[in-house]
N, C-alpha and C. Protein backbone atom coordinates (compact mmCIF):
# COMPACT_ATOMS: atom_id res chain seq x y z
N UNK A 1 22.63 21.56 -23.31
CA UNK A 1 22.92 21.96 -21.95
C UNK A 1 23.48 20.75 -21.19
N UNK A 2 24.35 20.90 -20.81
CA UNK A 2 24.86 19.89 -19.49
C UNK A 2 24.55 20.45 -18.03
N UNK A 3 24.62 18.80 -17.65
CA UNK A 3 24.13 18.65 -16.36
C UNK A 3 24.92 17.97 -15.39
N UNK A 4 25.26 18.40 -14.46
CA UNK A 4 26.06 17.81 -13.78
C UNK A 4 25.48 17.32 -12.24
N UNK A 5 25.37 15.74 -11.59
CA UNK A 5 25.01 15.42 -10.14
C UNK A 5 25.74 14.80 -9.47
N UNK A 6 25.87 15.30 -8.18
CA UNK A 6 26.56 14.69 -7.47
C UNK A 6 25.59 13.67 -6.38
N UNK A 7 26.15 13.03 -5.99
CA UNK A 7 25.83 12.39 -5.19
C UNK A 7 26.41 11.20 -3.97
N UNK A 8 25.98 11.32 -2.99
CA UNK A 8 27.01 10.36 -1.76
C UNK A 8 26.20 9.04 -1.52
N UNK A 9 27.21 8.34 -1.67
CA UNK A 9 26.59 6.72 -1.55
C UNK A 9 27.28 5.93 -0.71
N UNK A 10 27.20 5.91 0.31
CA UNK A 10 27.39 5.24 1.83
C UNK A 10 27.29 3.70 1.85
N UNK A 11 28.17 2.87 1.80
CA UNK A 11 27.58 1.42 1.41
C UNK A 11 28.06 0.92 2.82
N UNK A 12 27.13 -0.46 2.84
CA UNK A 12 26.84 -1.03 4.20
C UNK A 12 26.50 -2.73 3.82
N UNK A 13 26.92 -3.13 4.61
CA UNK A 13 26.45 -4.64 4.82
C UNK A 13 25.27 -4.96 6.01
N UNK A 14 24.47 -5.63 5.36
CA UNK A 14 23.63 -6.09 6.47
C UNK A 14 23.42 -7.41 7.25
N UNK A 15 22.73 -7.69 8.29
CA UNK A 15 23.29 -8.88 9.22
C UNK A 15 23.29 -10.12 8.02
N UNK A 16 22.49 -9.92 7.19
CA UNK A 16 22.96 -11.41 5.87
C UNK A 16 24.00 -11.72 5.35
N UNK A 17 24.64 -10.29 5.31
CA UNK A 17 25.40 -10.01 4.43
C UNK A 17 25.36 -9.24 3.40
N UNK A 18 24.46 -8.92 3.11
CA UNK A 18 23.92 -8.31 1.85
C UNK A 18 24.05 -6.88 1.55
N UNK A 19 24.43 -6.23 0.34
CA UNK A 19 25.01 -5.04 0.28
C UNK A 19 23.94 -3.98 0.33
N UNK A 20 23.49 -2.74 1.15
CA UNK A 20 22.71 -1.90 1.16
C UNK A 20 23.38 -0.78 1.26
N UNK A 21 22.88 -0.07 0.09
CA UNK A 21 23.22 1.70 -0.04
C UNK A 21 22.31 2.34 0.19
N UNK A 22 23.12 3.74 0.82
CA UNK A 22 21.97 4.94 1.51
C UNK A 22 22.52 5.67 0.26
N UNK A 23 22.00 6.42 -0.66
CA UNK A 23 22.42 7.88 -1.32
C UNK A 23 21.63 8.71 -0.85
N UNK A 24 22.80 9.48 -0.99
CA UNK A 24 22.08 10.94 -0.12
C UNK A 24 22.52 11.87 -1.82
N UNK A 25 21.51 12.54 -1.95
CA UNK A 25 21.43 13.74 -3.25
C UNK A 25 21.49 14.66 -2.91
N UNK A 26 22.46 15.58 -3.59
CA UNK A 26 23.52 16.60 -3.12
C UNK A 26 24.12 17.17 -2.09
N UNK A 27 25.20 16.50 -1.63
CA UNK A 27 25.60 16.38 -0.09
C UNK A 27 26.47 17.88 -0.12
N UNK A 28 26.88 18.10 1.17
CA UNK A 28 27.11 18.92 1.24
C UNK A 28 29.05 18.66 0.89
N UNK A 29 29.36 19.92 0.64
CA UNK A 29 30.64 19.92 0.13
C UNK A 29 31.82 20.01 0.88
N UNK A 30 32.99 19.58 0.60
CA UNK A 30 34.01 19.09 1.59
C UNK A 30 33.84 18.16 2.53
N UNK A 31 33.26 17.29 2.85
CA UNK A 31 32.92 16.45 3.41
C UNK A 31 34.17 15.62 4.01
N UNK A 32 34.75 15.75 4.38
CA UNK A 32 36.35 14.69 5.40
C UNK A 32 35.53 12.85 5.71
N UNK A 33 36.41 12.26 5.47
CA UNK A 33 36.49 10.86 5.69
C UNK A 33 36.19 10.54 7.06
N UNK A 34 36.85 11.43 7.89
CA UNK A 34 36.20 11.73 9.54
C UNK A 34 35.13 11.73 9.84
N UNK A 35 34.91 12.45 9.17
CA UNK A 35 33.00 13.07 9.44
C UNK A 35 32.20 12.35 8.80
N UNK A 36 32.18 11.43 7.60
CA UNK A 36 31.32 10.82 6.96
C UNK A 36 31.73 9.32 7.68
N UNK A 37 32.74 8.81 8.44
CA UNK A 37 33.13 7.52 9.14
C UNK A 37 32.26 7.73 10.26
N UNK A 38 32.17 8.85 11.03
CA UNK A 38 31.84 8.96 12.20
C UNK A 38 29.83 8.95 11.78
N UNK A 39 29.36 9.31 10.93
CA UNK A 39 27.79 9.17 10.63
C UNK A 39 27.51 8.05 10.21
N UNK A 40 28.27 7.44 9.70
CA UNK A 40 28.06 6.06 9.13
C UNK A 40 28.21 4.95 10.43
N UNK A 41 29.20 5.19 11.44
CA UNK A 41 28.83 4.66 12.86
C UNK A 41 27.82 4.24 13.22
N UNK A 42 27.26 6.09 13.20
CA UNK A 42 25.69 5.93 13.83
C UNK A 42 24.66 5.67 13.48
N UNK A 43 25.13 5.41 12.19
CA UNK A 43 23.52 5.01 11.28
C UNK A 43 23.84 3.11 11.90
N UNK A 44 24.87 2.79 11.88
CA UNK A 44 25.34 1.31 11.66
C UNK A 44 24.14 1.24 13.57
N UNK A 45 24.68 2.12 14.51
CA UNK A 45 24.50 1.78 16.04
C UNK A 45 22.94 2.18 16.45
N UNK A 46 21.92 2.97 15.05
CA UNK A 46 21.00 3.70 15.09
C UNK A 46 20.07 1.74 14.82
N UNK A 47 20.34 0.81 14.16
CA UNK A 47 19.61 0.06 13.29
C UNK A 47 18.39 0.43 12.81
N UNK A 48 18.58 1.98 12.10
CA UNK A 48 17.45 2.40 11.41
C UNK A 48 17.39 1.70 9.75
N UNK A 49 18.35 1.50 9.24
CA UNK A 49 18.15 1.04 8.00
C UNK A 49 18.30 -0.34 7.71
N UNK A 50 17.46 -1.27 6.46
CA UNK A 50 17.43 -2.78 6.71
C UNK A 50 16.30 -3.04 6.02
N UNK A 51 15.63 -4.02 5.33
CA UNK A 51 14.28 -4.48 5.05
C UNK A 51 14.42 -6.13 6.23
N UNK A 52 15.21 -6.29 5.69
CA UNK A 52 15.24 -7.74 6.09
C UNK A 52 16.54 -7.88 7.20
N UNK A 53 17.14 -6.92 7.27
CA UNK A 53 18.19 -7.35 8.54
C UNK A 53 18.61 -5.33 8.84
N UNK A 54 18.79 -5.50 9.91
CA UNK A 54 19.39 -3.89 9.76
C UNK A 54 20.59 -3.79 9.55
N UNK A 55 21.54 -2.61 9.00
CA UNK A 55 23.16 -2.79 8.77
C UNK A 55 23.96 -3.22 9.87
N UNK A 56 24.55 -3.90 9.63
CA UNK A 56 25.52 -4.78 10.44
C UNK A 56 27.27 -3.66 10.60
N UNK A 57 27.28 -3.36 9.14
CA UNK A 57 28.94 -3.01 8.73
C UNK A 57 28.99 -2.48 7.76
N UNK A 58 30.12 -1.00 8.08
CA UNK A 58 30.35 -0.07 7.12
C UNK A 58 31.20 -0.71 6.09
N UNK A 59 31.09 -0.61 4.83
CA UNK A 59 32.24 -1.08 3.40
C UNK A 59 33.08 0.48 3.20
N UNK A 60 31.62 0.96 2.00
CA UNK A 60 32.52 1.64 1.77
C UNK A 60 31.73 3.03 1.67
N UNK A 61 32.19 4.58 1.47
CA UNK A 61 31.67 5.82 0.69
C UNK A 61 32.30 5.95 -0.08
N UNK A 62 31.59 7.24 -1.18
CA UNK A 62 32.11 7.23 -2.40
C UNK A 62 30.93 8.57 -2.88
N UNK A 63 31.97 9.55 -3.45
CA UNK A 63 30.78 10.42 -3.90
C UNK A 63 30.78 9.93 -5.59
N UNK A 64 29.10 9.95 -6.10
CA UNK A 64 29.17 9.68 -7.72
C UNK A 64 28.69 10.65 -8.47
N UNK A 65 29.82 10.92 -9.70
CA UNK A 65 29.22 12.09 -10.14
C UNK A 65 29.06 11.63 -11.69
N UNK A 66 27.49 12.43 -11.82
CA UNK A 66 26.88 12.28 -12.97
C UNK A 66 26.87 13.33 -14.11
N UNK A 67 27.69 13.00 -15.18
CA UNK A 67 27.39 13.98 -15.84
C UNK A 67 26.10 13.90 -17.79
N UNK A 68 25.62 14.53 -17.78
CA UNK A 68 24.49 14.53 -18.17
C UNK A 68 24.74 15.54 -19.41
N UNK A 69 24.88 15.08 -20.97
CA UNK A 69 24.38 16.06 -21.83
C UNK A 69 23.71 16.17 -22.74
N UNK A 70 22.76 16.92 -22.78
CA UNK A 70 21.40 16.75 -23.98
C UNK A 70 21.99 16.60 -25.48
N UNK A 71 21.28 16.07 -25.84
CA UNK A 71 21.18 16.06 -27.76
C UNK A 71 20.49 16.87 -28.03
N UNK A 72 20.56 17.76 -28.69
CA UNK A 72 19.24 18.74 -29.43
C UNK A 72 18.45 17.72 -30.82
N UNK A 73 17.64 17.21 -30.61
CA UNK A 73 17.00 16.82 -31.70
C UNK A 73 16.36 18.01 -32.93
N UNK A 74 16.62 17.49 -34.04
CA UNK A 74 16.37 18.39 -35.07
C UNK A 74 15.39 17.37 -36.39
């Protein structure tokens, strides 16, 4: 059986510099560069995300897709 995942990975810099990704698991579909620029704003103006610095600056999105297929062991 195959398996197929998608997934959205929002990348960000934080005030260090340092690269932090949000994935979000199974986003919703059609998604425009508009609409995912404009949430990524507000996460950047929200400083909800961060351990050690909160995000500073959007890089990049990117949806990743996983595909997955079993071996039947015999």
């Amino acid at each position: 059986m195959e398996i197929t995942k998608k997934t959205l990975v929002l990348g960000f810099t934080n005030g260090l510099g340092k690269n932090v990704n949000l994935t979000i698991n199974d986003p919703a579909e059609g998604l425009e560069g508009e609409v995912v620029n404009s949430v990524m704003d507000e996460i950047v103006a929200s400083g909800a995300l961060g351990e050690e610095s909160v995000v500073a600056n959007k890089v990049d999105a990117k949806y990743v897709i996983q595909q997955v297929e079993e071996i039947e062991l015999v």
